[in-house]
PDB file of N, CA and C in Angstrom:
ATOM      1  N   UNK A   1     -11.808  14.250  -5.279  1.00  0.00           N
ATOM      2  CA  UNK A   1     -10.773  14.779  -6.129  1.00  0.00           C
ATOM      3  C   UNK A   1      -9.923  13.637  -6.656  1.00  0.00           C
ATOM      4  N   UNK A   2      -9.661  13.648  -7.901  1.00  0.00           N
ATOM      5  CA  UNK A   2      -8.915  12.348  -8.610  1.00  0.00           C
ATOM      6  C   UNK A   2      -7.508  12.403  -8.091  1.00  0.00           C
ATOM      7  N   UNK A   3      -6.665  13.436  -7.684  1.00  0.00           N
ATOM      8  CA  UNK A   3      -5.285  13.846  -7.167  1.00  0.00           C
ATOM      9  C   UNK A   3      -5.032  12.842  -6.152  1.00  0.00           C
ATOM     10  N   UNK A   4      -6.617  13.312  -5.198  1.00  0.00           N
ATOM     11  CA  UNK A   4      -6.157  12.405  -3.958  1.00  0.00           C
ATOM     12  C   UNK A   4      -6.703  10.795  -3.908  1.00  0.00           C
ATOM     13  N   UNK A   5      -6.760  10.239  -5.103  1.00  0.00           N
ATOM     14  CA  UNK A   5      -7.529   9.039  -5.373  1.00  0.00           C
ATOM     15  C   UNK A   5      -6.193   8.602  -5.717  1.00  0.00           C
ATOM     16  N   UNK A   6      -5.504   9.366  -6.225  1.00  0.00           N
ATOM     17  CA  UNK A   6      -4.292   9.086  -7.357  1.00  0.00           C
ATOM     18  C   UNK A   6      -3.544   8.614  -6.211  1.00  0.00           C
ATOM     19  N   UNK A   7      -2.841   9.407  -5.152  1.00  0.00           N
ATOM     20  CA  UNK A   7      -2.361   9.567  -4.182  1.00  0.00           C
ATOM     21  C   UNK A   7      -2.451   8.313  -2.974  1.00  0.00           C
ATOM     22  N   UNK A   8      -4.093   7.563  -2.860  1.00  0.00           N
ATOM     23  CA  UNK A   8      -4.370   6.720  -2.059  1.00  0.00           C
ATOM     24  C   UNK A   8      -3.858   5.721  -3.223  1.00  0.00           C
ATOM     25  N   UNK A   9      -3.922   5.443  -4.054  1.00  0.00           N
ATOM     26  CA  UNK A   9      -3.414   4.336  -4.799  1.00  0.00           C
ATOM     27  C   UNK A   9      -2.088   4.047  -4.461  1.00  0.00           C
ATOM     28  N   UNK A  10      -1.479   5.014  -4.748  1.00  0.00           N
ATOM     29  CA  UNK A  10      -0.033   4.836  -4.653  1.00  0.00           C
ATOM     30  C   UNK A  10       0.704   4.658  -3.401  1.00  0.00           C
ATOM     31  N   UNK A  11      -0.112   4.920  -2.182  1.00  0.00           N
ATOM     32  CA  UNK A  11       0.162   4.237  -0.962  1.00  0.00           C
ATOM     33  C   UNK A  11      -0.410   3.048  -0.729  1.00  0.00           C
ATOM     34  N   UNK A  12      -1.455   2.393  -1.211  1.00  0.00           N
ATOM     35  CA  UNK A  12      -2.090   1.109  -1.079  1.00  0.00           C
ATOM     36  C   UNK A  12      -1.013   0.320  -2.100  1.00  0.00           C
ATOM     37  N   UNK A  13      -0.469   0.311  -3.220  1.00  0.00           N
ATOM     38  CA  UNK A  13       0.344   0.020  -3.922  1.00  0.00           C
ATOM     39  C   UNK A  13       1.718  -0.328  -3.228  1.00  0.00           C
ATOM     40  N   UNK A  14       2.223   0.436  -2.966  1.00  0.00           N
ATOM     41  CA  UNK A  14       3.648   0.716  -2.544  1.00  0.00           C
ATOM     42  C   UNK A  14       3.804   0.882  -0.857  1.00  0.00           C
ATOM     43  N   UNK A  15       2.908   1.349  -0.255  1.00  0.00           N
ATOM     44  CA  UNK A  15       3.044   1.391   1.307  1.00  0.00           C
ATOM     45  C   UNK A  15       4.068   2.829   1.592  1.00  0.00           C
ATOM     46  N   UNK A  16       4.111   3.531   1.186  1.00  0.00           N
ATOM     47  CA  UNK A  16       4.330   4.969   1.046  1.00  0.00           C
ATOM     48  C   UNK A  16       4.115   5.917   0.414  1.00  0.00           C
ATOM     49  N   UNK A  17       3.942   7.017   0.711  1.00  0.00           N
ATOM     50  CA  UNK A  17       3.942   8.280   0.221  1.00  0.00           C
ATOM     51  C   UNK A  17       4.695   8.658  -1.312  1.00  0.00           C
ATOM     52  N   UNK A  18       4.096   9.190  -2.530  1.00  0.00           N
ATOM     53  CA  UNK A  18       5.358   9.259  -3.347  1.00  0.00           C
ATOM     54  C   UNK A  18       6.249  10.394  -2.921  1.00  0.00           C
ATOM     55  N   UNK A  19       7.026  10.667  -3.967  1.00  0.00           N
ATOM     56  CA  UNK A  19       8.246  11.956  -3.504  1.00  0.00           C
ATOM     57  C   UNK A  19       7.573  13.138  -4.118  1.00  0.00           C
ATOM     58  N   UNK A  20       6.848  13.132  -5.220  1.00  0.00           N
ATOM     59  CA  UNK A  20       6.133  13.776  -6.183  1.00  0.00           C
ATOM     60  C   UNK A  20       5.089  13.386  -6.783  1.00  0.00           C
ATOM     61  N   UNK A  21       4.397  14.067  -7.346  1.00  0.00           N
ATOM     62  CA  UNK A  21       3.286  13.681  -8.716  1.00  0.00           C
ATOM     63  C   UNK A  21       3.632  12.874  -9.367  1.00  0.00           C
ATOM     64  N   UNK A  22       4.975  13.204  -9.944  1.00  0.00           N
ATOM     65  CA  UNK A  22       5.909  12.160 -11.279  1.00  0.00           C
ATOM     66  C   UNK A  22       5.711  11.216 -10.465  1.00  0.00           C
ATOM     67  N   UNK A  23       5.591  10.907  -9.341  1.00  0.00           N
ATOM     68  CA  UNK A  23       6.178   9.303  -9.000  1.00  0.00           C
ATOM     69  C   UNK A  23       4.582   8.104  -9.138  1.00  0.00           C
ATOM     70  N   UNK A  24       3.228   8.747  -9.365  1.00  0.00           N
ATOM     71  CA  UNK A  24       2.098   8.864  -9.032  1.00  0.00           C
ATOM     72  C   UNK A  24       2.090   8.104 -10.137  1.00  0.00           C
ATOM     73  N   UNK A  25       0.952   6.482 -10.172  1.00  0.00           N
ATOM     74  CA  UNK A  25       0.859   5.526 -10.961  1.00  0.00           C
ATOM     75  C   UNK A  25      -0.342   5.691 -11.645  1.00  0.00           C
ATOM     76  N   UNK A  26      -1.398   6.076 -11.066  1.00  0.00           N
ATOM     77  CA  UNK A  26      -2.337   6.632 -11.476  1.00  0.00           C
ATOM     78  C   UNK A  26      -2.426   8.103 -12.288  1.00  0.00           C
ATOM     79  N   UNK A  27      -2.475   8.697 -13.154  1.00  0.00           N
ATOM     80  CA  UNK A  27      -2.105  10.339 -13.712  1.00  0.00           C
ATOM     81  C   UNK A  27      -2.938  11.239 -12.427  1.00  0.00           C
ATOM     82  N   UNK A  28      -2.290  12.191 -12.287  1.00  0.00           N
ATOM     83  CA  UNK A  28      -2.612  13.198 -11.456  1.00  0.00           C
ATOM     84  C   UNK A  28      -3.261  14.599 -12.685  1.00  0.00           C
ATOM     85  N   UNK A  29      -4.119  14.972 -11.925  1.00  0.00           N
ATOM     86  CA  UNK A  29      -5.102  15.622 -13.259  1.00  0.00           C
ATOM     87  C   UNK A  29      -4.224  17.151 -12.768  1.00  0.00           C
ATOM     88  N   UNK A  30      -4.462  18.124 -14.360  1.00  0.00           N
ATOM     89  CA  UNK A  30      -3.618  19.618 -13.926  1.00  0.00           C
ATOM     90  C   UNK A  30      -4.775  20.289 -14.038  1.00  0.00           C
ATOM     91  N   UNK A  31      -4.344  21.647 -12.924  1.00  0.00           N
ATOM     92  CA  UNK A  31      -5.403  22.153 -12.224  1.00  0.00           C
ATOM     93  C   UNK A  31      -5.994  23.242 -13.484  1.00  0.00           C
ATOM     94  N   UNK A  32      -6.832  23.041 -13.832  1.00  0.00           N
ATOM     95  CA  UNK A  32      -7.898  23.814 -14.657  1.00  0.00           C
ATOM     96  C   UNK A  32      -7.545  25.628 -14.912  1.00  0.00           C
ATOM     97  N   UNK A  33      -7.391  26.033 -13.952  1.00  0.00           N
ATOM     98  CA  UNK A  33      -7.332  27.495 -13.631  1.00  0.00           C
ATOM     99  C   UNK A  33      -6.026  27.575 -14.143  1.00  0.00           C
ATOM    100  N   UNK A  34      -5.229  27.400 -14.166  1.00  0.00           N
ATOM    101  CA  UNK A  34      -3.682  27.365 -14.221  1.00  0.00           C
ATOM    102  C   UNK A  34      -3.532  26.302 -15.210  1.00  0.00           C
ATOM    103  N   UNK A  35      -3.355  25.353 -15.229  1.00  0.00           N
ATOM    104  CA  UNK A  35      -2.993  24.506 -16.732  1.00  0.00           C
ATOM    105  C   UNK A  35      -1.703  23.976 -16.199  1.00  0.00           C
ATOM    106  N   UNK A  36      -1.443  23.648 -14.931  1.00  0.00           N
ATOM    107  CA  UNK A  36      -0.042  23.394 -14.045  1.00  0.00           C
ATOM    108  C   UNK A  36      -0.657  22.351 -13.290  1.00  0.00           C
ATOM    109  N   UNK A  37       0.314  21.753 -12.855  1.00  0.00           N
ATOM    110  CA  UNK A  37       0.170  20.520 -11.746  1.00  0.00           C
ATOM    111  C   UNK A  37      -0.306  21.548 -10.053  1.00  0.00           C
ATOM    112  N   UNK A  38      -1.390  20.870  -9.389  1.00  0.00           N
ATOM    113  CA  UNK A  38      -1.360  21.000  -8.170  1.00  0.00           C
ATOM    114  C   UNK A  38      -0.009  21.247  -7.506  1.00  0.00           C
ATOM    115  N   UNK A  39      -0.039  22.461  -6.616  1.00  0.00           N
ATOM    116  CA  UNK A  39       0.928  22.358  -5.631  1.00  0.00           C
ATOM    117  C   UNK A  39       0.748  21.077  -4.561  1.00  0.00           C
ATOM    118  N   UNK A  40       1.897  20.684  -4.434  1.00  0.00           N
ATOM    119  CA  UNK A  40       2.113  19.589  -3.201  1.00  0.00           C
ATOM    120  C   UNK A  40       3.156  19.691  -2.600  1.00  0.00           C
ATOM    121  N   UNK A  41       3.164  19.440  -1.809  1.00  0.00           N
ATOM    122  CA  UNK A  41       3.974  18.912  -0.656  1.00  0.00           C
ATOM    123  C   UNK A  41       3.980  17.729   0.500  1.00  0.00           C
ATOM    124  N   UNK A  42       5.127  17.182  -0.120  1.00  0.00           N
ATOM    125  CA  UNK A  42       4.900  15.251   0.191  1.00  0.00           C
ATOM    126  C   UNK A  42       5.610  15.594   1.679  1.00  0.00           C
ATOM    127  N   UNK A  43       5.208  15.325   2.657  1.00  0.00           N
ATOM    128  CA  UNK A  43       6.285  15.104   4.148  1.00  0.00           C
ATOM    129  C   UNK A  43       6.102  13.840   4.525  1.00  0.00           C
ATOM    130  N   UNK A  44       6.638  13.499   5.588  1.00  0.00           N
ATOM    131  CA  UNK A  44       6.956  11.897   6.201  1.00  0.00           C
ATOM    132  C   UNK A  44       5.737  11.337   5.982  1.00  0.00           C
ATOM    133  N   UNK A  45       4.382  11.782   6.608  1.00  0.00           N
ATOM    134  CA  UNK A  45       3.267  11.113   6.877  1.00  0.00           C
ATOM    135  C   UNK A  45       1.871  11.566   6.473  1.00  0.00           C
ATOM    136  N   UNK A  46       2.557  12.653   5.458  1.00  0.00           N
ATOM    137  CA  UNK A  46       1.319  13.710   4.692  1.00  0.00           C
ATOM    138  C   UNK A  46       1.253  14.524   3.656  1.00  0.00           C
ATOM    139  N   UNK A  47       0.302  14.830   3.215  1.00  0.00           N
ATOM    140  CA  UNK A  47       0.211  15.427   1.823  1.00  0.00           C
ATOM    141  C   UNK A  47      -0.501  16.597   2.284  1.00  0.00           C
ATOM    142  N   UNK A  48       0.287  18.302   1.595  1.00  0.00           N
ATOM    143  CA  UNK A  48       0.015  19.335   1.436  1.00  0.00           C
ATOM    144  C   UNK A  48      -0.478  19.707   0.162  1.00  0.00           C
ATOM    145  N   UNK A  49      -1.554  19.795  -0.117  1.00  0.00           N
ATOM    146  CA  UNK A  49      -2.148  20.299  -1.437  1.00  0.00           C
ATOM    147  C   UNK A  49      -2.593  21.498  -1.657  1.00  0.00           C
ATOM    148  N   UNK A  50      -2.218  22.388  -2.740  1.00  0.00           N
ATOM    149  CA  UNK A  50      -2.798  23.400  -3.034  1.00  0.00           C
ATOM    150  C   UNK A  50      -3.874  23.473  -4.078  1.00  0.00           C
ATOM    151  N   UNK A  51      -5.114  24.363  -3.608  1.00  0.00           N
ATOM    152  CA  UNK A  51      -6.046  24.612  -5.087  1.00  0.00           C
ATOM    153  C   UNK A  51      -5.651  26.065  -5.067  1.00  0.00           C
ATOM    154  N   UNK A  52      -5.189  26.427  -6.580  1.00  0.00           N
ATOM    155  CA  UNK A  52      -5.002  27.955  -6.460  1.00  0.00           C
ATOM    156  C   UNK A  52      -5.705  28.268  -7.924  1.00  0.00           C
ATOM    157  N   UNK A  53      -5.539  29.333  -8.132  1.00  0.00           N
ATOM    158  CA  UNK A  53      -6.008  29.786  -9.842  1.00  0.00           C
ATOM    159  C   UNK A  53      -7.404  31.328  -9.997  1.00  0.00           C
ATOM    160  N   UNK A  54      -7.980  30.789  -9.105  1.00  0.00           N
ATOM    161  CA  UNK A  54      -9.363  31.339  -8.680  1.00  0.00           C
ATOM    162  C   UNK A  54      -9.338  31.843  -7.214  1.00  0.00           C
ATOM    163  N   UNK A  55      -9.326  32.911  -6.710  1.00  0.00           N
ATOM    164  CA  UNK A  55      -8.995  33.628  -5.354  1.00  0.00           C
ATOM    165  C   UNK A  55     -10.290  33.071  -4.465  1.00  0.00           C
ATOM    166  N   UNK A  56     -11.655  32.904  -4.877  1.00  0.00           N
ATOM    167  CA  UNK A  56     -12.130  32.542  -3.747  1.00  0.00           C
ATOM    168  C   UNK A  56     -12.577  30.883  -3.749  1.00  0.00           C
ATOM    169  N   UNK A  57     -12.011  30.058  -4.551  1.00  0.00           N
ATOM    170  CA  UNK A  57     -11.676  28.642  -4.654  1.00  0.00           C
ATOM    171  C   UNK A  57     -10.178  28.142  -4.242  1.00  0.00           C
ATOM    172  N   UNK A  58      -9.369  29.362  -3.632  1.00  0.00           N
ATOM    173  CA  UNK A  58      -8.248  28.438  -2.772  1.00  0.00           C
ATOM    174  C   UNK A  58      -8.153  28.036  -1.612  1.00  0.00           C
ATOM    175  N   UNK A  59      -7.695  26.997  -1.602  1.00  0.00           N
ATOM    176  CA  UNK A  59      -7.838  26.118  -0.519  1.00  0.00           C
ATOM    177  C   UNK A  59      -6.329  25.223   0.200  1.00  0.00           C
ATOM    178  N   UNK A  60      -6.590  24.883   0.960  1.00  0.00           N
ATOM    179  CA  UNK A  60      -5.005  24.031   1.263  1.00  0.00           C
ATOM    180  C   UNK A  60      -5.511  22.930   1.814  1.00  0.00           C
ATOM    181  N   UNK A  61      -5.285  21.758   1.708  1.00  0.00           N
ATOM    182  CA  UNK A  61      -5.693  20.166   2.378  1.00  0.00           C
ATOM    183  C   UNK A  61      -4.524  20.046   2.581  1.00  0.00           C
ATOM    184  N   UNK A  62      -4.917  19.259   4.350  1.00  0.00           N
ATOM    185  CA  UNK A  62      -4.093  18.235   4.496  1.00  0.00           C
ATOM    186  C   UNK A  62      -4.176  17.222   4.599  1.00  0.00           C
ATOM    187  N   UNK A  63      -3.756  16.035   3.975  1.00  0.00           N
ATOM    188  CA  UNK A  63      -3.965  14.964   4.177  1.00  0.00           C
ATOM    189  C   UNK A  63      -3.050  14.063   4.292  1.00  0.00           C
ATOM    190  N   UNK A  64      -3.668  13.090   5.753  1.00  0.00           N
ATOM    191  CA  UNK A  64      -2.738  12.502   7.114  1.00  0.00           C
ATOM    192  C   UNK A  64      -2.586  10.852   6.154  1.00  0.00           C
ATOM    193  N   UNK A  65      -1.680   9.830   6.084  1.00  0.00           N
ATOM    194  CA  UNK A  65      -1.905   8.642   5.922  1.00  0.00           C
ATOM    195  C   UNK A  65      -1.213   8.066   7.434  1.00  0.00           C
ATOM    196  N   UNK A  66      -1.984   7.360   7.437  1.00  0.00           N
ATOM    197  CA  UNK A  66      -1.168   6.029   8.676  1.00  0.00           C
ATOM    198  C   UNK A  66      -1.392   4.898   8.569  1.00  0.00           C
ATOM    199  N   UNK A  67      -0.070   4.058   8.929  1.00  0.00           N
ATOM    200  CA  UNK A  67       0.259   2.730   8.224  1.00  0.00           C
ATOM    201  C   UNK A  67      -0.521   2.091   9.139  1.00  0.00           C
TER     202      UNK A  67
END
C-alpha cells in the first residue's frame, strides 16, 4: 500500500511518526471508494488505518514502528 510506504518514509526521514497525512512528504493516495483520505490514527508508536468504502474490503491495520 503506497499510504504505508508514504508513512515509512516519513519516519526514516524525520525519526517520527507524522501528526497527520498533511504532515506526509511523500503524497498519501485517497481511498478510491470514497474519494477521501484514509482514516488514521497517529499514536505514540503507531499507525491506525482504516480501509472503508466497500463493506466486505474493510479492514483496520495496525502498524507498530520502533526506534
Amino acid at each position: 500500500m503506497m499510504i504505508v510506504e508514504s508513512i515509512r518514509n516519513h519516519v526514516s526521514v524525520h525519526a517520527q511518526l507524522p501528526k497527520s497525512l498533511d504532515d506526509l512528504d511523500l503524497p498519501a493516495p485517497m481511498n478510491p471508494f470514497t474519494g477521501k483520505p484514509y482514516p488514521c490514527e497517529f499514536k505514540r508508536d503507531k499507525v491506525v488505518l482504516k480501509s472503508e468504502g466497500f463493506p466486505s474490503f474493510e479492514r483496520e491495520y495496525h502498524i507498530a514502528f520502533k526506534k
